[in-house]
PDB file of N, CA and C in Angstrom:
ATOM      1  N   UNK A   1      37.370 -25.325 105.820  1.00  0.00           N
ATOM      2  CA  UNK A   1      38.637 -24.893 106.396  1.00  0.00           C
ATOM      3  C   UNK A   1      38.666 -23.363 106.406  1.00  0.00           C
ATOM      4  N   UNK A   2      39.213 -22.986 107.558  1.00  0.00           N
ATOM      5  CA  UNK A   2      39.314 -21.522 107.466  1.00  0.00           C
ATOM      6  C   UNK A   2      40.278 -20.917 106.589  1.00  0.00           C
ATOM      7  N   UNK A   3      40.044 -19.353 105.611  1.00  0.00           N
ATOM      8  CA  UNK A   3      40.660 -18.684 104.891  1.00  0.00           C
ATOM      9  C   UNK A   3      42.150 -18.824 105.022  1.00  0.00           C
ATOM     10  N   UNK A   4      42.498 -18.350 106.766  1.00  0.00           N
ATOM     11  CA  UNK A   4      43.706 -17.832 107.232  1.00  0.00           C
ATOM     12  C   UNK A   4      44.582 -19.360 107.049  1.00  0.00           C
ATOM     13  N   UNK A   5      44.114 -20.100 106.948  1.00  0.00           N
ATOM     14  CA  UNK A   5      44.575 -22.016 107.452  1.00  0.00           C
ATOM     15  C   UNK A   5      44.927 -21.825 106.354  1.00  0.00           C
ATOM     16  N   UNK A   6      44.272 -21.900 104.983  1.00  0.00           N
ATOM     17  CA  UNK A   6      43.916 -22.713 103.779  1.00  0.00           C
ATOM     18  C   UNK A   6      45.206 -21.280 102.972  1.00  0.00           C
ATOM     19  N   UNK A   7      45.291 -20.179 103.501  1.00  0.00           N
ATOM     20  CA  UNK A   7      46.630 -19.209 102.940  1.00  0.00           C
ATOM     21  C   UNK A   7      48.111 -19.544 103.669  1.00  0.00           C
ATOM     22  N   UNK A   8      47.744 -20.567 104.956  1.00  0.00           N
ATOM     23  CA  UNK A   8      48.921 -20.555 105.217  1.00  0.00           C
ATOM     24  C   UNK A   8      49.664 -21.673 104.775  1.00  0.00           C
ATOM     25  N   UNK A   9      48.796 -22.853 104.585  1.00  0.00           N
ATOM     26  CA  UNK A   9      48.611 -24.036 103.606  1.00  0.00           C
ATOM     27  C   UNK A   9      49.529 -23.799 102.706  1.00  0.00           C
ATOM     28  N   UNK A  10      48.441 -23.140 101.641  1.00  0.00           N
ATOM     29  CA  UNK A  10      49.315 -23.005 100.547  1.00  0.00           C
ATOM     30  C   UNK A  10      50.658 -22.122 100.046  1.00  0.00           C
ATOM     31  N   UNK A  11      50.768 -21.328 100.880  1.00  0.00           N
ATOM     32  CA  UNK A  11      52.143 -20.578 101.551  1.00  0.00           C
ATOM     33  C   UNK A  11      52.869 -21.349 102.060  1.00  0.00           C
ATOM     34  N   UNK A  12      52.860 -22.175 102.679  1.00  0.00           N
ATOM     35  CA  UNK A  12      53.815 -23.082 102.956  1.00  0.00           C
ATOM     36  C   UNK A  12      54.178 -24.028 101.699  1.00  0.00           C
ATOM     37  N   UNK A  13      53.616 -24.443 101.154  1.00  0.00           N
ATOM     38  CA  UNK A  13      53.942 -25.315 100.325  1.00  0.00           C
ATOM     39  C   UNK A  13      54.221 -24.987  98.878  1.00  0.00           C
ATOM     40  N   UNK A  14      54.478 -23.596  99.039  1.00  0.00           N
ATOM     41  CA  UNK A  14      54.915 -22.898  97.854  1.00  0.00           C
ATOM     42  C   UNK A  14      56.086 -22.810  98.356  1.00  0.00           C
ATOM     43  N   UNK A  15      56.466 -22.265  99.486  1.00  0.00           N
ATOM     44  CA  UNK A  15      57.792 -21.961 100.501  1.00  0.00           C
ATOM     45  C   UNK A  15      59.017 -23.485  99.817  1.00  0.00           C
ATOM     46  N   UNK A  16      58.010 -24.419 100.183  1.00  0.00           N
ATOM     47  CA  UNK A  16      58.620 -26.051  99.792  1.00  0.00           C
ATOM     48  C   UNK A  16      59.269 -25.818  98.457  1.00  0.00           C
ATOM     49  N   UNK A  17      58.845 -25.071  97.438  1.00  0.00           N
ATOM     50  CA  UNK A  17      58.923 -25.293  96.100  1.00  0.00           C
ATOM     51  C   UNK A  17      59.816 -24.448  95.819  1.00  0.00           C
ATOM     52  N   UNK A  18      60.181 -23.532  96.775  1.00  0.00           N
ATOM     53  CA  UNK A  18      60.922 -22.586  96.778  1.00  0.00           C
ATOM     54  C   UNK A  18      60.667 -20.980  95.828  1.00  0.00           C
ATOM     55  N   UNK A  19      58.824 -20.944  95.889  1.00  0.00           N
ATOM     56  CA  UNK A  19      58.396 -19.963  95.146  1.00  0.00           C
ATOM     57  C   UNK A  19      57.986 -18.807  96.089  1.00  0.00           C
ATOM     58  N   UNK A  20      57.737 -18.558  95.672  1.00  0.00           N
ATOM     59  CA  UNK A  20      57.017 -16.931  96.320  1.00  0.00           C
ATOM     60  C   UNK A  20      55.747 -16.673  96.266  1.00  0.00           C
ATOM     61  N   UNK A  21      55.219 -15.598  97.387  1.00  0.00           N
ATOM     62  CA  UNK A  21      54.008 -15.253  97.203  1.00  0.00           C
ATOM     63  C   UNK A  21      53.140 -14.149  97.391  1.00  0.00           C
ATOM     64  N   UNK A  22      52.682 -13.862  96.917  1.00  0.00           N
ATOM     65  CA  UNK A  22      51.897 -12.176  97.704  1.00  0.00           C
ATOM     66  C   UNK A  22      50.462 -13.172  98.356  1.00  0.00           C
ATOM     67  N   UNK A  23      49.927 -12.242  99.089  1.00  0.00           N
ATOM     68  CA  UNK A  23      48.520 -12.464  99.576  1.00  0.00           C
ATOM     69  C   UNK A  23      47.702 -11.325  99.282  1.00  0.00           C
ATOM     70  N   UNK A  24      46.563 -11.543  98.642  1.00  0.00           N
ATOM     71  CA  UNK A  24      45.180 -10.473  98.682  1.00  0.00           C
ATOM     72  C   UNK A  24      44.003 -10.680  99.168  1.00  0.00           C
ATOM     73  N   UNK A  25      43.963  -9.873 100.751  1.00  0.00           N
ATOM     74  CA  UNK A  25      43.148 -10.252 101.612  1.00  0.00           C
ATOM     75  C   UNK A  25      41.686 -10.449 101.262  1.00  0.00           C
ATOM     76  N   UNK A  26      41.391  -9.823  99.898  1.00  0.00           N
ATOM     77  CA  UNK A  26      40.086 -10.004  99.360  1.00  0.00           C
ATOM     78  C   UNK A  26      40.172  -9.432  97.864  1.00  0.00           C
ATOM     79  N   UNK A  27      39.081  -9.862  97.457  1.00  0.00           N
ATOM     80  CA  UNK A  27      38.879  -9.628  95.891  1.00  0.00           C
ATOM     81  C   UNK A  27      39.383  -8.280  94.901  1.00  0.00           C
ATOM     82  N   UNK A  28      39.030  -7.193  95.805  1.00  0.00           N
ATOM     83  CA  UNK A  28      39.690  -5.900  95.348  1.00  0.00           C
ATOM     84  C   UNK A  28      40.763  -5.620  95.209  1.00  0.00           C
ATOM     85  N   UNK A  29      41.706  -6.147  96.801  1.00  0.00           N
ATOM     86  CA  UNK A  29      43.114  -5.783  96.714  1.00  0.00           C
ATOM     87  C   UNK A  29      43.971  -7.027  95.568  1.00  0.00           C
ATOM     88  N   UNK A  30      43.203  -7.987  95.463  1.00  0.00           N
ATOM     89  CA  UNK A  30      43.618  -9.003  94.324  1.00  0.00           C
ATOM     90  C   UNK A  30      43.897  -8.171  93.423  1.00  0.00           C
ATOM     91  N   UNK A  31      42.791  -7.331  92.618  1.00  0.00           N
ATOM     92  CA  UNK A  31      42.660  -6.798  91.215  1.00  0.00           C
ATOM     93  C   UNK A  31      43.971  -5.958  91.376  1.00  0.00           C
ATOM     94  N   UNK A  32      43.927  -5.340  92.286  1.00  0.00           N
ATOM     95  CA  UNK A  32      44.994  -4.039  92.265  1.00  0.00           C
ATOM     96  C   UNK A  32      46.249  -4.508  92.859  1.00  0.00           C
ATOM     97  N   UNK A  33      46.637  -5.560  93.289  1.00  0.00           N
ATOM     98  CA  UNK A  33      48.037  -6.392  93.254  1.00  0.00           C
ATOM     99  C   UNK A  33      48.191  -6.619  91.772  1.00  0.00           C
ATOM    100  N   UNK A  34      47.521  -7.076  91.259  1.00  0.00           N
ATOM    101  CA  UNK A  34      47.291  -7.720  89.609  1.00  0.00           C
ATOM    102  C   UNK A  34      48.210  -6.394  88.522  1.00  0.00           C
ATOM    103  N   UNK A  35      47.210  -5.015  88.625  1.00  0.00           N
ATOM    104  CA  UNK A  35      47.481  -3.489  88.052  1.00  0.00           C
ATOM    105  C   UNK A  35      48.865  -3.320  88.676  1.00  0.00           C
ATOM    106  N   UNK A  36      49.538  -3.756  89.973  1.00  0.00           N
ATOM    107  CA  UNK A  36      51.115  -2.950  90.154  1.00  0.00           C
ATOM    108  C   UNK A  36      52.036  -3.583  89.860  1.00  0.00           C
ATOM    109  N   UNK A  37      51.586  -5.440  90.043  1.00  0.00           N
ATOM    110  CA  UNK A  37      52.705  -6.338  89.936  1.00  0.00           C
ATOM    111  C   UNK A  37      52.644  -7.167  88.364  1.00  0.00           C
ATOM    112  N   UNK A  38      53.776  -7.772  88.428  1.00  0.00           N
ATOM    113  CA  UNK A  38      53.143  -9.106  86.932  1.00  0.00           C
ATOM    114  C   UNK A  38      53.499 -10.281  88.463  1.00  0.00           C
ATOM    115  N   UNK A  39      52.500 -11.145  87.828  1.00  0.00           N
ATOM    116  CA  UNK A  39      52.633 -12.114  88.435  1.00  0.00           C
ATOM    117  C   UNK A  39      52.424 -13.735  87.234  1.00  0.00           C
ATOM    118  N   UNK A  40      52.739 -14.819  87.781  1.00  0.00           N
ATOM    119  CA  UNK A  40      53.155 -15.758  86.493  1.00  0.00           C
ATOM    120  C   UNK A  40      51.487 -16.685  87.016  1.00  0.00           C
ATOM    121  N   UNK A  41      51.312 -16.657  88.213  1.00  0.00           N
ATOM    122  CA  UNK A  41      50.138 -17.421  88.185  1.00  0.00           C
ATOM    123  C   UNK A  41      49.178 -16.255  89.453  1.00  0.00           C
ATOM    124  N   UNK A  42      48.196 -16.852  89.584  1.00  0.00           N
ATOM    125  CA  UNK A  42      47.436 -16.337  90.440  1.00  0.00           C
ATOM    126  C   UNK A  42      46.544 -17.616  91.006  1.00  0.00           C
ATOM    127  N   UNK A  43      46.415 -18.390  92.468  1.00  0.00           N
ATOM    128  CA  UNK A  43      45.192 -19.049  93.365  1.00  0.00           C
ATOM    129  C   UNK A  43      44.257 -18.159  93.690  1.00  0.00           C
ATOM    130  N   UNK A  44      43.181 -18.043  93.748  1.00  0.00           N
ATOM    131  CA  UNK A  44      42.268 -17.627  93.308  1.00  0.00           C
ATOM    132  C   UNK A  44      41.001 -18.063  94.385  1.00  0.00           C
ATOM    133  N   UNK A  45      41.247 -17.484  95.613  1.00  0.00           N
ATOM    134  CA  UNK A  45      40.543 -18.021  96.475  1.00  0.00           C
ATOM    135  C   UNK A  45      38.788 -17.354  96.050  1.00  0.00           C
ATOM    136  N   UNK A  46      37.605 -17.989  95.932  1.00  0.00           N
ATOM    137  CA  UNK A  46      36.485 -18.141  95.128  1.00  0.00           C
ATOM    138  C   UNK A  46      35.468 -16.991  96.289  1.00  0.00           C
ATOM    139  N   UNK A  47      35.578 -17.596  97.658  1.00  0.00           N
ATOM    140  CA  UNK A  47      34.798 -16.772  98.683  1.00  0.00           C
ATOM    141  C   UNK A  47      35.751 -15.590  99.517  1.00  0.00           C
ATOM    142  N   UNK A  48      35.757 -14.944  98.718  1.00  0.00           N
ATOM    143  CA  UNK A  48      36.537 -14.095  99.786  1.00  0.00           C
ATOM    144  C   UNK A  48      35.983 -12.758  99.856  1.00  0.00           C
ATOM    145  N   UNK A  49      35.820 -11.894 100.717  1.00  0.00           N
ATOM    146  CA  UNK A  49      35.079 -10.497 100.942  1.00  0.00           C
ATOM    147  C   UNK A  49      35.569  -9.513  99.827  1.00  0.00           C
ATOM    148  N   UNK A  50      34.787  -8.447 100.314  1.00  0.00           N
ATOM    149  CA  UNK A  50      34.605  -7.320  99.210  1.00  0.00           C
ATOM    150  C   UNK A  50      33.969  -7.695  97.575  1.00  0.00           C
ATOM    151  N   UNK A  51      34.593  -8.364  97.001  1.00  0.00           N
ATOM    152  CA  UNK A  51      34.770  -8.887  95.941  1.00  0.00           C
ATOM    153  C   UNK A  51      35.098 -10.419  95.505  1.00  0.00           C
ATOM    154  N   UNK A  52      34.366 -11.026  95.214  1.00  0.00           N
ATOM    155  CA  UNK A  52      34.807 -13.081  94.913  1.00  0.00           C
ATOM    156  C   UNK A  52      35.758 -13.179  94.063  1.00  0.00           C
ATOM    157  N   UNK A  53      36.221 -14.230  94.258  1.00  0.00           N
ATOM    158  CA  UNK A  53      37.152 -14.732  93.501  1.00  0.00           C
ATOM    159  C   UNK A  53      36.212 -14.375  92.067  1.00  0.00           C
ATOM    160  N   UNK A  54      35.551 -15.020  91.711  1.00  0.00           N
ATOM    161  CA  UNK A  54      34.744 -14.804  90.548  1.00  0.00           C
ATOM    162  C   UNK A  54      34.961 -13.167  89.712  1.00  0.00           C
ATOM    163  N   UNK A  55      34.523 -12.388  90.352  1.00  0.00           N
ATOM    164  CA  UNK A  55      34.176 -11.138  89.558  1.00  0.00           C
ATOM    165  C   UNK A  55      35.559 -10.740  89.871  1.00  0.00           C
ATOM    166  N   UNK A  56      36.370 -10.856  90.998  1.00  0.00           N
ATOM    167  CA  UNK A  56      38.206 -10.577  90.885  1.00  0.00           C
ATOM    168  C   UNK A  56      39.036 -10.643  89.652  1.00  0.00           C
ATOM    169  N   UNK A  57      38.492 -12.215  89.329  1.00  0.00           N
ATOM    170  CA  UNK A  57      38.847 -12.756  87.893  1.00  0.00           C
ATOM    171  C   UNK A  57      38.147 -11.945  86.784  1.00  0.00           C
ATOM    172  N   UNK A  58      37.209 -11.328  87.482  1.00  0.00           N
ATOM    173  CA  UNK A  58      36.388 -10.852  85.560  1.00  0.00           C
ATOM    174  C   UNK A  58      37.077  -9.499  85.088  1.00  0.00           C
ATOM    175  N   UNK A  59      37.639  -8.785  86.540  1.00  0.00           N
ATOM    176  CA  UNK A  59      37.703  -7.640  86.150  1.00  0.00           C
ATOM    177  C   UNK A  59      39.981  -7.621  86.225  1.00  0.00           C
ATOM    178  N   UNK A  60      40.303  -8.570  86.634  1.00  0.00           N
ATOM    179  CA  UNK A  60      41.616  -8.546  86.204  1.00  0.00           C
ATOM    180  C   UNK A  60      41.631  -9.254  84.981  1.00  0.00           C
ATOM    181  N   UNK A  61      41.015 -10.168  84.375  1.00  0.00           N
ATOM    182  CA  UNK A  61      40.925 -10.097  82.805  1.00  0.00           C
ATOM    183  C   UNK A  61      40.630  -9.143  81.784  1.00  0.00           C
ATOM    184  N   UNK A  62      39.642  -8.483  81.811  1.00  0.00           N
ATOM    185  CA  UNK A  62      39.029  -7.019  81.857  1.00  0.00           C
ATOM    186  C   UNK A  62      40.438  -6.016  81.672  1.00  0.00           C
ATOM    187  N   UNK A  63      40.591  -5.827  83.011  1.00  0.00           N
ATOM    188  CA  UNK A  63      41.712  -4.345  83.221  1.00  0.00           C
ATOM    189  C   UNK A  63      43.363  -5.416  82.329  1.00  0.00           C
ATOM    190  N   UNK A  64      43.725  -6.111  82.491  1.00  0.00           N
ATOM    191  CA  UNK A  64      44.861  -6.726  81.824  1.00  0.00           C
ATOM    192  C   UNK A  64      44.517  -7.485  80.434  1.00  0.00           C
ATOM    193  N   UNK A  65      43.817  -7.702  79.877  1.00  0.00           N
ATOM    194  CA  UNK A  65      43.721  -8.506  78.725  1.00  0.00           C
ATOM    195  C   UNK A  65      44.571  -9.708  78.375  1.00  0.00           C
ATOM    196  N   UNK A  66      45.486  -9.431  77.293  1.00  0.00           N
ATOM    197  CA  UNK A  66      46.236 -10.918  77.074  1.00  0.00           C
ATOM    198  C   UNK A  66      47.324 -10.896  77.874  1.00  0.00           C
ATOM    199  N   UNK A  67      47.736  -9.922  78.400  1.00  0.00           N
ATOM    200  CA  UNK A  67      48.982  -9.532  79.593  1.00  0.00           C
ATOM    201  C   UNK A  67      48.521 -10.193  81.045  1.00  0.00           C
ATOM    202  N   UNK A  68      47.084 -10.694  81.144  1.00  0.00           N
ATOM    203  CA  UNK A  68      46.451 -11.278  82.900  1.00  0.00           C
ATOM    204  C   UNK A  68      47.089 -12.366  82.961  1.00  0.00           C
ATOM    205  N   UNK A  69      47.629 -12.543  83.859  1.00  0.00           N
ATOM    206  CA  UNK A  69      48.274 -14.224  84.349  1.00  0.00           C
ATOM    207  C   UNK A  69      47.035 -15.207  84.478  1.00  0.00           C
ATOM    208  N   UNK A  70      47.424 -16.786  84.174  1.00  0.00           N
ATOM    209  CA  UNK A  70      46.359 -17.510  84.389  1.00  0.00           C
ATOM    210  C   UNK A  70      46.023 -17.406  86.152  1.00  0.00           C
ATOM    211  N   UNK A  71      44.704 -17.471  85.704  1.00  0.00           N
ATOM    212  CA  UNK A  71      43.952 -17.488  87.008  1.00  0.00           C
ATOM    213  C   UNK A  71      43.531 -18.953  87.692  1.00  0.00           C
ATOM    214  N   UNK A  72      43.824 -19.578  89.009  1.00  0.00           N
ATOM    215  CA  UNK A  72      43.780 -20.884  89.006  1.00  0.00           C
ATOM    216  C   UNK A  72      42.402 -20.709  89.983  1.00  0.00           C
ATOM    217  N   UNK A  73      41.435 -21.416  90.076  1.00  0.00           N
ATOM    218  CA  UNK A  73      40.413 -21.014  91.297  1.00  0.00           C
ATOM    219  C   UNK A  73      40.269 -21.903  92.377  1.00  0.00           C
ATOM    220  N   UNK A  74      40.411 -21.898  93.469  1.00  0.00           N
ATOM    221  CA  UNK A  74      40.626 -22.352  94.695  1.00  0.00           C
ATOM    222  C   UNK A  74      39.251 -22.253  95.516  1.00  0.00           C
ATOM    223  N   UNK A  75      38.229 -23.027  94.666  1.00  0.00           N
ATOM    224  CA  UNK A  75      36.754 -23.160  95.516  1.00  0.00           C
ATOM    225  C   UNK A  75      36.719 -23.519  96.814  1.00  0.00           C
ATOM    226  N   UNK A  76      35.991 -23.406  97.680  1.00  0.00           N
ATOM    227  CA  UNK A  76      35.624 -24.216  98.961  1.00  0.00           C
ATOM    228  C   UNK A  76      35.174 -25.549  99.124  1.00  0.00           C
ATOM    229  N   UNK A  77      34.465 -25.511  97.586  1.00  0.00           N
ATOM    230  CA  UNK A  77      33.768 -27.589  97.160  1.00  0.00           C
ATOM    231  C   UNK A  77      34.523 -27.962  96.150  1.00  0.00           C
ATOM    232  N   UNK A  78      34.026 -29.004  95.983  1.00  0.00           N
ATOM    233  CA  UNK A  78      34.981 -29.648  94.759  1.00  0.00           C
ATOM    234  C   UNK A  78      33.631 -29.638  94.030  1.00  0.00           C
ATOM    235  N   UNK A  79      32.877 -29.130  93.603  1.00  0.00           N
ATOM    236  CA  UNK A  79      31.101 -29.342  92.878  1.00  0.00           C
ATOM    237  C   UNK A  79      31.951 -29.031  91.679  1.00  0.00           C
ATOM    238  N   UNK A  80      31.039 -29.825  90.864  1.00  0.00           N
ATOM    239  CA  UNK A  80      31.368 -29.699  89.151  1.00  0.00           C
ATOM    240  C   UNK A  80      30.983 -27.686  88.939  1.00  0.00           C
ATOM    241  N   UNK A  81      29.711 -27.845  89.420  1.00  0.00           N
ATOM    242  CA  UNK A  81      29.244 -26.339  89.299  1.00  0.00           C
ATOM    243  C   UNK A  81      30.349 -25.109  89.900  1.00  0.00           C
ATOM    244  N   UNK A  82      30.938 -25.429  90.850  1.00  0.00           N
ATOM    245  CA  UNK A  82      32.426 -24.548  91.073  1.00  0.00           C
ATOM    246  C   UNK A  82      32.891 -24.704  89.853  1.00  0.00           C
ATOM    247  N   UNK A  83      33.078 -25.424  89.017  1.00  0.00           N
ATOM    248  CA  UNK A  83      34.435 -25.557  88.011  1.00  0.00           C
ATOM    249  C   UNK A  83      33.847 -24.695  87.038  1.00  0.00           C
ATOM    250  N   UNK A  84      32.511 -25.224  86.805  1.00  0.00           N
ATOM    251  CA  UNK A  84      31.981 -24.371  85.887  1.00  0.00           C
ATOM    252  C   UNK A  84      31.594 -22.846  85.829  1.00  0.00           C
ATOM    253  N   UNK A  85      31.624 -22.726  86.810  1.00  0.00           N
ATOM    254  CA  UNK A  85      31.071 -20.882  87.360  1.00  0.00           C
ATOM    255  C   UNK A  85      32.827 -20.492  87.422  1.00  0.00           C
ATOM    256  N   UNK A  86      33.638 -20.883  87.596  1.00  0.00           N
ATOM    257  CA  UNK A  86      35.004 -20.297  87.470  1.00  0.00           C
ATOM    258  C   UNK A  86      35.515 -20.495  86.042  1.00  0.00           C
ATOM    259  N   UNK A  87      35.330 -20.940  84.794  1.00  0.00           N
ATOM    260  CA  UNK A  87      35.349 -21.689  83.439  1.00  0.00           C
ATOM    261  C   UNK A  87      34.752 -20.427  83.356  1.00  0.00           C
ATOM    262  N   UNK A  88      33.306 -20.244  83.577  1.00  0.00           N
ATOM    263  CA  UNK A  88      32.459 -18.752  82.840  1.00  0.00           C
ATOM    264  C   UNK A  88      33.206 -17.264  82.939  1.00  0.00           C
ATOM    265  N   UNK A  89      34.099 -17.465  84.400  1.00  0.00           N
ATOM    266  CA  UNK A  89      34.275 -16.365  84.882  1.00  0.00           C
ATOM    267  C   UNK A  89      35.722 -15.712  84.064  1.00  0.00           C
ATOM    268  N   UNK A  90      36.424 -16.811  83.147  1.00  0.00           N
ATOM    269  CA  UNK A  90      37.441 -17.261  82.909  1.00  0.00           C
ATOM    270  C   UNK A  90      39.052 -17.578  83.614  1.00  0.00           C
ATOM    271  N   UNK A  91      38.330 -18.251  84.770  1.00  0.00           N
ATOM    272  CA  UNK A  91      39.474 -18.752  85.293  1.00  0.00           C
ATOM    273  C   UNK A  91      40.328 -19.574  84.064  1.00  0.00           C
ATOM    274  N   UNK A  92      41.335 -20.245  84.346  1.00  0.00           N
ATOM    275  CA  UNK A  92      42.017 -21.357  83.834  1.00  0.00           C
ATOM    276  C   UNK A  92      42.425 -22.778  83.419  1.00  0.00           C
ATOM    277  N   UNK A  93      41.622 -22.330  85.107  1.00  0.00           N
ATOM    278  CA  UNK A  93      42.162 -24.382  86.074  1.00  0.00           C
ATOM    279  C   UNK A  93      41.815 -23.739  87.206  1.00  0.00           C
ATOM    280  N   UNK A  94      41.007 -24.683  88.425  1.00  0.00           N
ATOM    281  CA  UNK A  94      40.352 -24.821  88.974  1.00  0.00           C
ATOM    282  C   UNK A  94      41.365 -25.966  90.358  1.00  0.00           C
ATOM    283  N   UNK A  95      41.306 -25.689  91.094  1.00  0.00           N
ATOM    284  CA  UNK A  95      41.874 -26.578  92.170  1.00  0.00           C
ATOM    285  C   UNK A  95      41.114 -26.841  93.485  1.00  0.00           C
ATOM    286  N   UNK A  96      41.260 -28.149  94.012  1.00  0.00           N
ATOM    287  CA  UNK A  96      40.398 -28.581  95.128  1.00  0.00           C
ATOM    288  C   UNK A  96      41.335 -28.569  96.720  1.00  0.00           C
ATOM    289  N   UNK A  97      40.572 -28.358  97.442  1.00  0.00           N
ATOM    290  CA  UNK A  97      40.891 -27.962  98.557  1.00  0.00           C
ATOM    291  C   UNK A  97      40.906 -29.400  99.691  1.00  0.00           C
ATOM    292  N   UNK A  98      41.681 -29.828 100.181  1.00  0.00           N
ATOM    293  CA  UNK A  98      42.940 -29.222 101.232  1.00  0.00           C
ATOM    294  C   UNK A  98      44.059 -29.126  99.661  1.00  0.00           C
ATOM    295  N   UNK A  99      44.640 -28.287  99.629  1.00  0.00           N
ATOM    296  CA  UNK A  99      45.587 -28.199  98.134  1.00  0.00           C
ATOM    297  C   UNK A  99      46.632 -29.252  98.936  1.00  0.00           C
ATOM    298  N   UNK A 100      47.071 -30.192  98.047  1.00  0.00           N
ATOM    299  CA  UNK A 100      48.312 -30.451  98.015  1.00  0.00           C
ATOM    300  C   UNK A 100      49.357 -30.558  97.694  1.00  0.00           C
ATOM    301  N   UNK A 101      50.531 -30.997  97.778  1.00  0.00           N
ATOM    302  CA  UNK A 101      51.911 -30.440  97.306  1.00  0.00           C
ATOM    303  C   UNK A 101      52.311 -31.011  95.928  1.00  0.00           C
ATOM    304  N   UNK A 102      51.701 -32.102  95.514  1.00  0.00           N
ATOM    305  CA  UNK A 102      51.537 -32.784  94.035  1.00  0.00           C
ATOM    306  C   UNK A 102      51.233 -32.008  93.271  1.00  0.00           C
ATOM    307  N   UNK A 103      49.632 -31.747  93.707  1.00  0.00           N
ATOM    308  CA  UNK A 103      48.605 -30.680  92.716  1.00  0.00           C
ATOM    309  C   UNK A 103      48.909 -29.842  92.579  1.00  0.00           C
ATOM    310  N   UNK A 104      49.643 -28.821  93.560  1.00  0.00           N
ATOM    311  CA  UNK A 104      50.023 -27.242  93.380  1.00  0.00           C
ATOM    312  C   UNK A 104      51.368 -27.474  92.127  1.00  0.00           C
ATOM    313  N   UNK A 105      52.682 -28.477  92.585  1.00  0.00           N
ATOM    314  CA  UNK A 105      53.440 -28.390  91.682  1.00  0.00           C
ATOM    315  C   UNK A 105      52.788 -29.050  90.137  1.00  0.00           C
ATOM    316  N   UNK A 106      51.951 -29.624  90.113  1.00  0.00           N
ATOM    317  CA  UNK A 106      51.220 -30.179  88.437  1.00  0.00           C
ATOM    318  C   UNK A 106      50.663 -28.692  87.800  1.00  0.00           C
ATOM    319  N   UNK A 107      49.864 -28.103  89.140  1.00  0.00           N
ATOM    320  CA  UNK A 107      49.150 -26.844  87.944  1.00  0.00           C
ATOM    321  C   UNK A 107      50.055 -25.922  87.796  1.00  0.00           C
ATOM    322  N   UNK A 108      51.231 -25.437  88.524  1.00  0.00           N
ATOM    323  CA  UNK A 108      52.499 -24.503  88.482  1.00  0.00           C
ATOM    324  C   UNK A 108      52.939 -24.797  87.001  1.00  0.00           C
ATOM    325  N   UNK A 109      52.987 -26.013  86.778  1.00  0.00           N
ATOM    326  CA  UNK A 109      53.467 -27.032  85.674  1.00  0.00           C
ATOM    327  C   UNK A 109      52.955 -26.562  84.636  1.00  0.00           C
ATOM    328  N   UNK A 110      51.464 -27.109  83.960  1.00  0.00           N
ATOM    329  CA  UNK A 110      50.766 -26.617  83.570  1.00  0.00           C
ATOM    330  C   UNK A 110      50.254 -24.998  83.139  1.00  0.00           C
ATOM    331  N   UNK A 111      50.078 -24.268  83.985  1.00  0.00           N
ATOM    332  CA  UNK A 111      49.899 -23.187  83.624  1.00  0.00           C
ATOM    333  C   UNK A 111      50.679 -21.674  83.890  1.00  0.00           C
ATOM    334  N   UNK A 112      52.230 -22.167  83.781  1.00  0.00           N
ATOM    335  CA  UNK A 112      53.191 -21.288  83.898  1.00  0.00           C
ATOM    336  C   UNK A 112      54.552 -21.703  83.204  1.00  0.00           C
ATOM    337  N   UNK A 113      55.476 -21.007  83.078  1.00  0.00           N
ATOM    338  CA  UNK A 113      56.475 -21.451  82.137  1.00  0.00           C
ATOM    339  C   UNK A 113      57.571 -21.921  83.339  1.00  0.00           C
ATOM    340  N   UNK A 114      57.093 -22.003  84.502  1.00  0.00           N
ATOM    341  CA  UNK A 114      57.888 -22.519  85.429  1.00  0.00           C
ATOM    342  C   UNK A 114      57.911 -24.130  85.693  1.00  0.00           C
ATOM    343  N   UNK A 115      58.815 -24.476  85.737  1.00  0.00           N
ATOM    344  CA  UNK A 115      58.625 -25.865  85.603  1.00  0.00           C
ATOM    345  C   UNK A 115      59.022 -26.727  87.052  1.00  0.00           C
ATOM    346  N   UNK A 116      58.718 -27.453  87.989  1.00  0.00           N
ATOM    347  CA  UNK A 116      59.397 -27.958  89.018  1.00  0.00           C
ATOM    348  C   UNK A 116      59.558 -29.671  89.091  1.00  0.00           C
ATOM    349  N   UNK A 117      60.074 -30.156  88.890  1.00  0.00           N
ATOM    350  CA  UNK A 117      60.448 -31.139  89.164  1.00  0.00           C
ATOM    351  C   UNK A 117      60.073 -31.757  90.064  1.00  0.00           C
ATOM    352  N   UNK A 118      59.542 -32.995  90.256  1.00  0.00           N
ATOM    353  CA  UNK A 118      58.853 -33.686  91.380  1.00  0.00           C
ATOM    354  C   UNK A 118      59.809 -34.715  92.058  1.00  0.00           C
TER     355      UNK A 118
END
């Protein structure tokens, strides 16, 4: 699925939940959304230019320490080896793609103090 699809996807269905969202067109401007804003979670798209999801995550853990929001990673496969190369990188939780509106509100659940009701 294409990038632009798979952000508007899940933008929409955050919209549903009645949350909010920034977008970071790639790995760098991720890190440095990360340094201006707090944010309660972060999707974590895995292939994205300049910088991967991967090393995005290494170095907003890095530059934020225990202050980094969980990082959720939003691979392109569902491969065990995605889960695990985002686990090393220290993502959080790991999510499979087409996202849906269950899964997004379970890991919101899970790894934020926000809670939504199903």
């Amino acid at each position: 699925m294409d990038r632009n699809v798979d952000q508007r996807v899940v933008l929409g269905l955050l919209g549903k939940l009645s949350l909010e969202a920034s977008v970071a067109h790639n790995g760098q401007e991720a890190v440095e959304a990360c340094e201006r804003e707090r944010f309660d979670l972060v999707l974590m798209d895995c292939q994205m230019p300049v910088l991967d999801g991967y090393g995005a995550t290494r170095q907003i853990l890095e530059k934020l320490g225990a202050v980094a929001p969980p990082i959720v990673a939003l691979p392109a496969h569902a491969m065990e080896s995605d889960r695990a190369k985002g686990l090393e990188a220290g993502m959080s939780g790991h999510m499979t793609k087409p996202v849906l509106l269950e899964q997004l509100r379970q890991v919101i659940n899970e790894h934020t103090r926000v809670r939504i009701a199903g």
